[in-house]
Protein backbone atom coordinates (compact mmCIF):
# COMPACT_ATOMS: atom_id res chain seq x y z
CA UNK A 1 97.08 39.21 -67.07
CA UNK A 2 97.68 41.20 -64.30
CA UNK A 3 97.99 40.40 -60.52
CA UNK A 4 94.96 42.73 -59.95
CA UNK A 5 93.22 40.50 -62.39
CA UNK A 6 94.48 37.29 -60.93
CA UNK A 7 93.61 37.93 -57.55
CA UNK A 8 90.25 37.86 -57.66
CA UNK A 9 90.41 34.67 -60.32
CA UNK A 10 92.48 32.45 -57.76
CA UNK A 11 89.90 33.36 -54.95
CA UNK A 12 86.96 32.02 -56.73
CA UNK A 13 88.76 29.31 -57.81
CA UNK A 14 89.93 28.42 -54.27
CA UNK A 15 85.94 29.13 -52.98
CA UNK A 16 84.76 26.95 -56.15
CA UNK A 17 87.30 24.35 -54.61
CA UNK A 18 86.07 24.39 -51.14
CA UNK A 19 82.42 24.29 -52.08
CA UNK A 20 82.55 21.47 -54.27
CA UNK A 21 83.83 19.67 -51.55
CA UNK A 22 81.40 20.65 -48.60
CA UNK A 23 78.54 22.01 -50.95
CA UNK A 24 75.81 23.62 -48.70
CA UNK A 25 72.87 26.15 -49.54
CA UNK A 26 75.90 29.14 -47.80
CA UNK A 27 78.71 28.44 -50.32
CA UNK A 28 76.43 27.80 -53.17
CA UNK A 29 74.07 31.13 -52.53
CA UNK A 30 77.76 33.13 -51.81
CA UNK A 31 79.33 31.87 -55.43
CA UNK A 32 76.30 33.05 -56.66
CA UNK A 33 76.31 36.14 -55.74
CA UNK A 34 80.12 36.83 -57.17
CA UNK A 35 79.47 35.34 -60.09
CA UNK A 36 76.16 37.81 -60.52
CA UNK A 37 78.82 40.53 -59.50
CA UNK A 38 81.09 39.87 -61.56
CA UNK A 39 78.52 39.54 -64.70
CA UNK A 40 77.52 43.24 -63.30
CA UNK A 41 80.87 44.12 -64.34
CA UNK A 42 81.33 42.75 -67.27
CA UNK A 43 78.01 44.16 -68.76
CA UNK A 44 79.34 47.60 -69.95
CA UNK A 45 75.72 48.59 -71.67
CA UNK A 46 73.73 47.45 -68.95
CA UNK A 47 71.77 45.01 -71.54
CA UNK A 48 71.57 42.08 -68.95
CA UNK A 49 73.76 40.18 -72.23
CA UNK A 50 77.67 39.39 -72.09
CA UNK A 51 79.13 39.11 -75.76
CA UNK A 52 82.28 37.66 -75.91
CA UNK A 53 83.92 40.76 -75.87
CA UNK A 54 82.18 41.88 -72.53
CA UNK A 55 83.53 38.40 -70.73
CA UNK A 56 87.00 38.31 -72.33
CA UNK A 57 88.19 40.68 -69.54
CA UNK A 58 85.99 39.83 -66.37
CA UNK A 59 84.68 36.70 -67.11
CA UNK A 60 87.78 34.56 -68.28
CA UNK A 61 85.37 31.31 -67.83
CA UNK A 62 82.63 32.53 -69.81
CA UNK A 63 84.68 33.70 -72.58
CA UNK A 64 86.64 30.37 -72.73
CA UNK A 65 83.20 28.69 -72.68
CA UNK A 66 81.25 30.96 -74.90
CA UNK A 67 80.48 29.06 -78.17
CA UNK A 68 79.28 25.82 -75.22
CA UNK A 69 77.34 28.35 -72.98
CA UNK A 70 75.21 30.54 -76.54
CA UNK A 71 74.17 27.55 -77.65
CA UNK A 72 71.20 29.27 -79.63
CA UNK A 73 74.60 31.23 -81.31
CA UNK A 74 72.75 34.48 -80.26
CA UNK A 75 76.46 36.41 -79.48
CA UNK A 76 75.68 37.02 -76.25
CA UNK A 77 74.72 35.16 -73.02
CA UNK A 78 72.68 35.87 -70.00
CA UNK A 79 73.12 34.97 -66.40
CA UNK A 80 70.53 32.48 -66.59
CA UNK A 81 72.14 30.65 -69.24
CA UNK A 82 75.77 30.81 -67.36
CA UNK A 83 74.47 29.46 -64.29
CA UNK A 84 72.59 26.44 -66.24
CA UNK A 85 75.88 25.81 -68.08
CA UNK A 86 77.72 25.90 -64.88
CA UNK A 87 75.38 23.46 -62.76
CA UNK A 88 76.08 20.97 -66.57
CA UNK A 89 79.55 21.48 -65.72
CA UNK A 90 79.75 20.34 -62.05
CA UNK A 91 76.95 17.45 -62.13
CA UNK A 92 79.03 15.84 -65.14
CA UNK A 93 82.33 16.46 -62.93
CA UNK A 94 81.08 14.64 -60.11
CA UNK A 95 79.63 11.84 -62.04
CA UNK A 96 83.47 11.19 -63.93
């Protein structure tokens, strides 16, 4: 992986950080909106659908997280189902 592709990994990661610990309707509504830009991306055809393929690159998350995130095993995901997975993901965090 490139630094050009780190970059942008380790300032999500540090925004993730700092919003977990102060979440408010701001941090939440701005990690939103890269994670729907970075879907954007990702989606090469335009069909609204990552495969696995269209994550590996821009979505490192997704991709590691594919087979938990399609759970209908459809091959591709949607943004809806990314940010359902996601909010799984941090309420079963905070509860450990």
């Amino acid at each position: 992986m490139t630094t050009r592709h780190v970059l942008p990994l380790l300032l999500a990661a540090v925004s993730f950080a700092a919003c977990a610990q102060a979440p408010d309707a701001g941090c939440a509504e701005q990690m939103r909106a890269e994670l729907h830009k970075r879907f954007g991306a990702a989606d090469t055809n335009v069909d609204g659908r990552l495969t696995r393929d269209e994550a590996r690159g821009k979505m490192p998350w997704v991709y590691r997280n594919f087979d938990a995130i399609d759970s209908a095993h459809a091959g591709s995901v949607t943004m809806a189902q990314i940010e359902a997975y996601a909010v799984t993901q941090q309420r079963s965090s905070r509860q450990k």
